[in-house]
N, C-alpha and C. Protein backbone atom coordinates (compact mmCIF):
# COMPACT_ATOMS: atom_id res chain seq x y z
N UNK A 1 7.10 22.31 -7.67
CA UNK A 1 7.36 20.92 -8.00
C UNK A 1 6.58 20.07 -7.01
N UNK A 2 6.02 19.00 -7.54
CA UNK A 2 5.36 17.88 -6.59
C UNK A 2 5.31 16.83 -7.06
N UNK A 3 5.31 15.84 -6.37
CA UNK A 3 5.27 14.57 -6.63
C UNK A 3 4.27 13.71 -6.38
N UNK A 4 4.08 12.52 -7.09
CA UNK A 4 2.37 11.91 -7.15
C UNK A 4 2.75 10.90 -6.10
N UNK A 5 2.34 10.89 -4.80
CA UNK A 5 2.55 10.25 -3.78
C UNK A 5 2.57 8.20 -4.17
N UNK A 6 1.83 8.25 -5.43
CA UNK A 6 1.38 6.17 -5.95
C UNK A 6 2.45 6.62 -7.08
N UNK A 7 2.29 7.62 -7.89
CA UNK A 7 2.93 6.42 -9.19
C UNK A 7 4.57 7.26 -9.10
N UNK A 8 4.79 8.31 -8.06
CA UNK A 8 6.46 9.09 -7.83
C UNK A 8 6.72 9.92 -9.14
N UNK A 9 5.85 9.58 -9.90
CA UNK A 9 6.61 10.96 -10.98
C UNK A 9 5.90 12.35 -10.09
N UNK A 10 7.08 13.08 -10.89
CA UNK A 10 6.99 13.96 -10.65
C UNK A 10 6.59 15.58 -11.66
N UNK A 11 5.84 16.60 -10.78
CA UNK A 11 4.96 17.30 -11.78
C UNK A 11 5.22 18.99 -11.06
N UNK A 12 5.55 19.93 -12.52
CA UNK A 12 5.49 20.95 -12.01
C UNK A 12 4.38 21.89 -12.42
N UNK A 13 4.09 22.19 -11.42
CA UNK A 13 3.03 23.40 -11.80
C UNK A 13 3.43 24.67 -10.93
N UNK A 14 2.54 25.54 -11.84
CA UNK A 14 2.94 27.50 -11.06
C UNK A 14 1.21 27.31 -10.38
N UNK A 15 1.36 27.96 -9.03
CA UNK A 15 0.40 27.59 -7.95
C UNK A 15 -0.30 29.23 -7.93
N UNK A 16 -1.09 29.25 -8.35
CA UNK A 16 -2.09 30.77 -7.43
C UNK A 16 -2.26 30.71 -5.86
N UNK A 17 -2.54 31.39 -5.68
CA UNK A 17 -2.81 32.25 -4.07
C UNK A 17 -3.36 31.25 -3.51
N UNK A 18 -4.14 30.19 -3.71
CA UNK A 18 -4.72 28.64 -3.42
C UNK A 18 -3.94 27.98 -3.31
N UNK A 19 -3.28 26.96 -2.73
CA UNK A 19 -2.47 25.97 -2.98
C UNK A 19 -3.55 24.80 -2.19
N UNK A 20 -3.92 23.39 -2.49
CA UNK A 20 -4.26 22.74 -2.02
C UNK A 20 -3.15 21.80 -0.86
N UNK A 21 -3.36 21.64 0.02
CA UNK A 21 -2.38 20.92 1.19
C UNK A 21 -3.40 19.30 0.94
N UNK A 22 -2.82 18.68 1.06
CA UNK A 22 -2.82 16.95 0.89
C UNK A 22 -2.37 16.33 2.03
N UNK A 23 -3.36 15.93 2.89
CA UNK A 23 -3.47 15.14 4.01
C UNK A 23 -3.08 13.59 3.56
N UNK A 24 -2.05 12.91 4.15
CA UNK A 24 -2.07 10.88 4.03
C UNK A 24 -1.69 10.55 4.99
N UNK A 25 -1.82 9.22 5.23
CA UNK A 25 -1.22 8.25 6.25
C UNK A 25 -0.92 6.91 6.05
N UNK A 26 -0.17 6.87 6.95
CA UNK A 26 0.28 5.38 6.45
C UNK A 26 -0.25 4.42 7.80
N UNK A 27 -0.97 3.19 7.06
CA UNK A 27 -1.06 2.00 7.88
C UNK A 27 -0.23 0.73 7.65
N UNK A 28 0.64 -0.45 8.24
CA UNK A 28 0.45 -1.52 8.59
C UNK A 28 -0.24 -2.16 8.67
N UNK A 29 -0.26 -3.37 7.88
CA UNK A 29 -0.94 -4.39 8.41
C UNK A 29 -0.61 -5.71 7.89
N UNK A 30 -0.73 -6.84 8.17
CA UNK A 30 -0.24 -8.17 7.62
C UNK A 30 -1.13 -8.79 6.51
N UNK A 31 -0.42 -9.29 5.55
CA UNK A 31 -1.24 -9.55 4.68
C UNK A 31 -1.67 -11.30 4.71
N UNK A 32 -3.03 -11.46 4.67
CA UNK A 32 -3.52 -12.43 5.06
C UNK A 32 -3.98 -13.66 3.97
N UNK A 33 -4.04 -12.90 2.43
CA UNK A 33 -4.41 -13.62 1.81
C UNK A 33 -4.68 -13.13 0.24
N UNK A 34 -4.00 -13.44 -0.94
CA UNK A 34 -3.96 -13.38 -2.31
C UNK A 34 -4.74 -14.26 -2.60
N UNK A 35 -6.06 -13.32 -3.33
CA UNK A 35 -7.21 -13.90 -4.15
C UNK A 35 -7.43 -13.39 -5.85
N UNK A 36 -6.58 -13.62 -6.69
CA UNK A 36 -6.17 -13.14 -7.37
C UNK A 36 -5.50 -11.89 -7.99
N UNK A 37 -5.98 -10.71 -8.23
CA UNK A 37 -5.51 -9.36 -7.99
C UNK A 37 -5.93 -8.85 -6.93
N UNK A 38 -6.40 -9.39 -5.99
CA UNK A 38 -6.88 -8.65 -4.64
C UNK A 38 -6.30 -8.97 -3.60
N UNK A 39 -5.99 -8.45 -2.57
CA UNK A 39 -5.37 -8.87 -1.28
C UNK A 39 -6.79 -8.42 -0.46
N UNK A 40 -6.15 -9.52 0.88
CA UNK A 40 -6.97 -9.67 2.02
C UNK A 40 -6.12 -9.51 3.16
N UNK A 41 -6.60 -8.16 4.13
CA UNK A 41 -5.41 -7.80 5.64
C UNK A 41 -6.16 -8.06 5.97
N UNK A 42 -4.93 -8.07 7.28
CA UNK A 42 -5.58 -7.86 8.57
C UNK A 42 -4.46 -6.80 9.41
N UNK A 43 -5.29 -6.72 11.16
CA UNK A 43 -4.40 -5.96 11.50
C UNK A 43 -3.05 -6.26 12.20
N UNK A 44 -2.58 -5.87 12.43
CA UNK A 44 -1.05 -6.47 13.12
C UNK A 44 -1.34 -7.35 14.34
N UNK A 45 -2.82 -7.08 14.99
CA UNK A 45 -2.96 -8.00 15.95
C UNK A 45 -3.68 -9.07 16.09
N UNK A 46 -4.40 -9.07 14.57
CA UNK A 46 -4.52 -10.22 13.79
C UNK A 46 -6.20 -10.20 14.03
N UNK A 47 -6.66 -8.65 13.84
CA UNK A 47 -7.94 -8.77 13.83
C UNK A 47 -8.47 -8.31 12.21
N UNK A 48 -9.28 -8.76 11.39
CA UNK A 48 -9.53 -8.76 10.27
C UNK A 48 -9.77 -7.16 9.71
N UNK A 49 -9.75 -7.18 8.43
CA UNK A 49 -10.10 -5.33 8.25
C UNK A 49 -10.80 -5.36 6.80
N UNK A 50 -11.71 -4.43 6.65
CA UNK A 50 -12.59 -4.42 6.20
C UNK A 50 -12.57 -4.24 5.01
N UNK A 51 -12.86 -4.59 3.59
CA UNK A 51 -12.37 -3.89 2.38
C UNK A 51 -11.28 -4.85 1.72
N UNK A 52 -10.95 -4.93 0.20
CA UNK A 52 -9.76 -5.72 -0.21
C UNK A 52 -8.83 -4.37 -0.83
N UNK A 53 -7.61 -4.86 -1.27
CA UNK A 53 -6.95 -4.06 -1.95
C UNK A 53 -6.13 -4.56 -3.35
N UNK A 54 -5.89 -3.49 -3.59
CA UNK A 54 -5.80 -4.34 -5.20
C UNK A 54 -4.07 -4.48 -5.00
N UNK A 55 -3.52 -5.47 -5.34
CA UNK A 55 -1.99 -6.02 -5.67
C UNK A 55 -1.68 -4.93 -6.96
N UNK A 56 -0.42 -4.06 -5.82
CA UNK A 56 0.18 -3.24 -7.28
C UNK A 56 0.52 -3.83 -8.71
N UNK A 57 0.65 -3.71 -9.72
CA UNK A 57 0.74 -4.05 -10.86
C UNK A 57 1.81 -3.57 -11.45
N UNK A 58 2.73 -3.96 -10.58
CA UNK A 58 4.48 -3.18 -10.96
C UNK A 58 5.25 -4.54 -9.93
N UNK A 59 6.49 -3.74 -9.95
CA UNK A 59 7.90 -4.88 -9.49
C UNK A 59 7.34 -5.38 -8.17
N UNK A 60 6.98 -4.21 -7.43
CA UNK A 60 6.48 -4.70 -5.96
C UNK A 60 5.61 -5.31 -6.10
N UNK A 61 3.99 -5.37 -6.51
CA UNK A 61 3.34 -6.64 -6.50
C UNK A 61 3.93 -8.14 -6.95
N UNK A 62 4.96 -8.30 -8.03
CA UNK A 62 5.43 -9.19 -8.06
C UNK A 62 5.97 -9.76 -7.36
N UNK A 63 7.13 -9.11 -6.72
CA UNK A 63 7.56 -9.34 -5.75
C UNK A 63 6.75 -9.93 -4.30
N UNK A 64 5.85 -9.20 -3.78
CA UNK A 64 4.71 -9.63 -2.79
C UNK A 64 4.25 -10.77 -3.09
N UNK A 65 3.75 -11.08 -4.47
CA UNK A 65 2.80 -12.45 -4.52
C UNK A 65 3.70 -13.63 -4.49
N UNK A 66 5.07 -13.07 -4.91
CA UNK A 66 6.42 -14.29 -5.25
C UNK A 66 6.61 -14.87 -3.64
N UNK A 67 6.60 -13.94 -2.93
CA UNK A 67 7.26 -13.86 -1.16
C UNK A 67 6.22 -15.02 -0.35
N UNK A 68 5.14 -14.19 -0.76
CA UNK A 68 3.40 -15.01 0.26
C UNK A 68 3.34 -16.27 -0.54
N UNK A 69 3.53 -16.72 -2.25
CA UNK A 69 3.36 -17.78 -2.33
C UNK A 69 4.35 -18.54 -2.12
N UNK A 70 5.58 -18.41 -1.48
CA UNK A 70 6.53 -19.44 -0.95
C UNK A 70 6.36 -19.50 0.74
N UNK A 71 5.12 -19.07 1.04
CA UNK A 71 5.03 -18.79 2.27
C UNK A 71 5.98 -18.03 3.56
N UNK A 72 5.80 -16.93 3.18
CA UNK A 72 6.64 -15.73 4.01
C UNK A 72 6.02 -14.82 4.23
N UNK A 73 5.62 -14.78 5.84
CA UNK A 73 4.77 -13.71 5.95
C UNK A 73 4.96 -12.44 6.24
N UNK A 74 3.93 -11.64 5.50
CA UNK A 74 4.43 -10.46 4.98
C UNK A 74 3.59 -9.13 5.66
N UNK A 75 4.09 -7.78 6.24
CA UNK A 75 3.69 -6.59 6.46
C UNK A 75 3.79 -5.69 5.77
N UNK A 76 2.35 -5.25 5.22
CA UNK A 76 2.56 -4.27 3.92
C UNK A 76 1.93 -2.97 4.32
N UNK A 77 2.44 -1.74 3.49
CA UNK A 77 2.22 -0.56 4.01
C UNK A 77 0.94 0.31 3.27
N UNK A 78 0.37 0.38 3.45
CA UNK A 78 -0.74 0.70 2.66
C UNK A 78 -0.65 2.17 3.00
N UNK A 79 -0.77 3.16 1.85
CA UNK A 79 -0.44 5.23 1.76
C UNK A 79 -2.18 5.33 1.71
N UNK A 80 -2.74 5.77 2.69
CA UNK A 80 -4.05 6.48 2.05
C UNK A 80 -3.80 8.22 1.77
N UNK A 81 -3.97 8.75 0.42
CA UNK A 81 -4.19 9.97 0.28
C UNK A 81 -5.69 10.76 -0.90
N UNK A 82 -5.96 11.36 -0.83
CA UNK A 82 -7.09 11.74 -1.46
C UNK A 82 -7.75 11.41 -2.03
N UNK A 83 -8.19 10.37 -0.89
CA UNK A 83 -9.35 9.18 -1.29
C UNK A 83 -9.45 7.75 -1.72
N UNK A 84 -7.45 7.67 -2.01
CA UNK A 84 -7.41 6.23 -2.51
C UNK A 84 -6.66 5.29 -1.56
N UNK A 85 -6.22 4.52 -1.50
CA UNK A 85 -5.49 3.87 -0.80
C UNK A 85 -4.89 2.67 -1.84
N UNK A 86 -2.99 2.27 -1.55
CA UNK A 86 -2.65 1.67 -1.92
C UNK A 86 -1.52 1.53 -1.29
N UNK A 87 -1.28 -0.21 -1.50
CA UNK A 87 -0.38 -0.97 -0.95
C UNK A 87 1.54 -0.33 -1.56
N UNK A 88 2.08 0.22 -0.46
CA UNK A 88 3.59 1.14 -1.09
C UNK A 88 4.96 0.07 -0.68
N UNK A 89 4.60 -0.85 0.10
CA UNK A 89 5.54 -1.04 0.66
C UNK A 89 5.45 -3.18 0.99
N UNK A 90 6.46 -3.32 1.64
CA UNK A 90 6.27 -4.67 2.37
C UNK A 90 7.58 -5.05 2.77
N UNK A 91 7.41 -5.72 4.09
CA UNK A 91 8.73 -6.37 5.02
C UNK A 91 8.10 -7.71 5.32
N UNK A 92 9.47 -8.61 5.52
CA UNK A 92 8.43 -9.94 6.22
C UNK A 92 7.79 -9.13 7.78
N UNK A 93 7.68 -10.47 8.10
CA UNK A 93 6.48 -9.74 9.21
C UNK A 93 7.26 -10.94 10.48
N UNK A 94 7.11 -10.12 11.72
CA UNK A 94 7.86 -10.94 12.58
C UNK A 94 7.14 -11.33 13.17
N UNK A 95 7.85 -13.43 13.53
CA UNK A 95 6.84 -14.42 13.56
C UNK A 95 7.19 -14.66 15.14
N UNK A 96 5.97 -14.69 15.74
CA UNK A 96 6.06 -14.82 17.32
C UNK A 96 6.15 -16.57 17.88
């Protein structure tokens, strides 16, 4: 049994003598700016980062764009695993 780390369903397969192992990680970072389906981070210490990401297209992106456009700033968790990266998560973000 395994599970698809982005979309959580879950999938069984019978594994041969191979099994592939799946390296991810998770980053932080504050989100700086909604440009239509794209987001713009940065890092928690408020240095810029490279690349946009796309606004999930489920409850949580709604949620995210609802939060940042009433102005609440927000720390989102971005999963990189086999090659993709996407935004899993978000907390406000604590204001100094």
């Amino acid at each position: 049994m395994g599970l698809d780390v982005f979309s959580s369903k879950k999938h069984e397969e019978i594994l041969r003598e191979e099994a592939q192992l799946v390296t991810n990680s998770k980053q932080d970072y504050l989100l700086s700016k909604i440009e239509g389906s794209k987001v713009i981070l940065s890092t928690l210490n408020g240095a810029a980062v490279e690349g946009t990401w796309a606004v999930p297209t489920n409850d949580l992106g709604d949620e995210i764009k609802e939060m940042f456009e009433g102005g609440i700033a927000l720390r989102v968790t971005v999963l990189s695993a086999l090659g993709k990266e996407q935004i899993v998560s978000y907390v406000k973000a604590k204001t100094q």
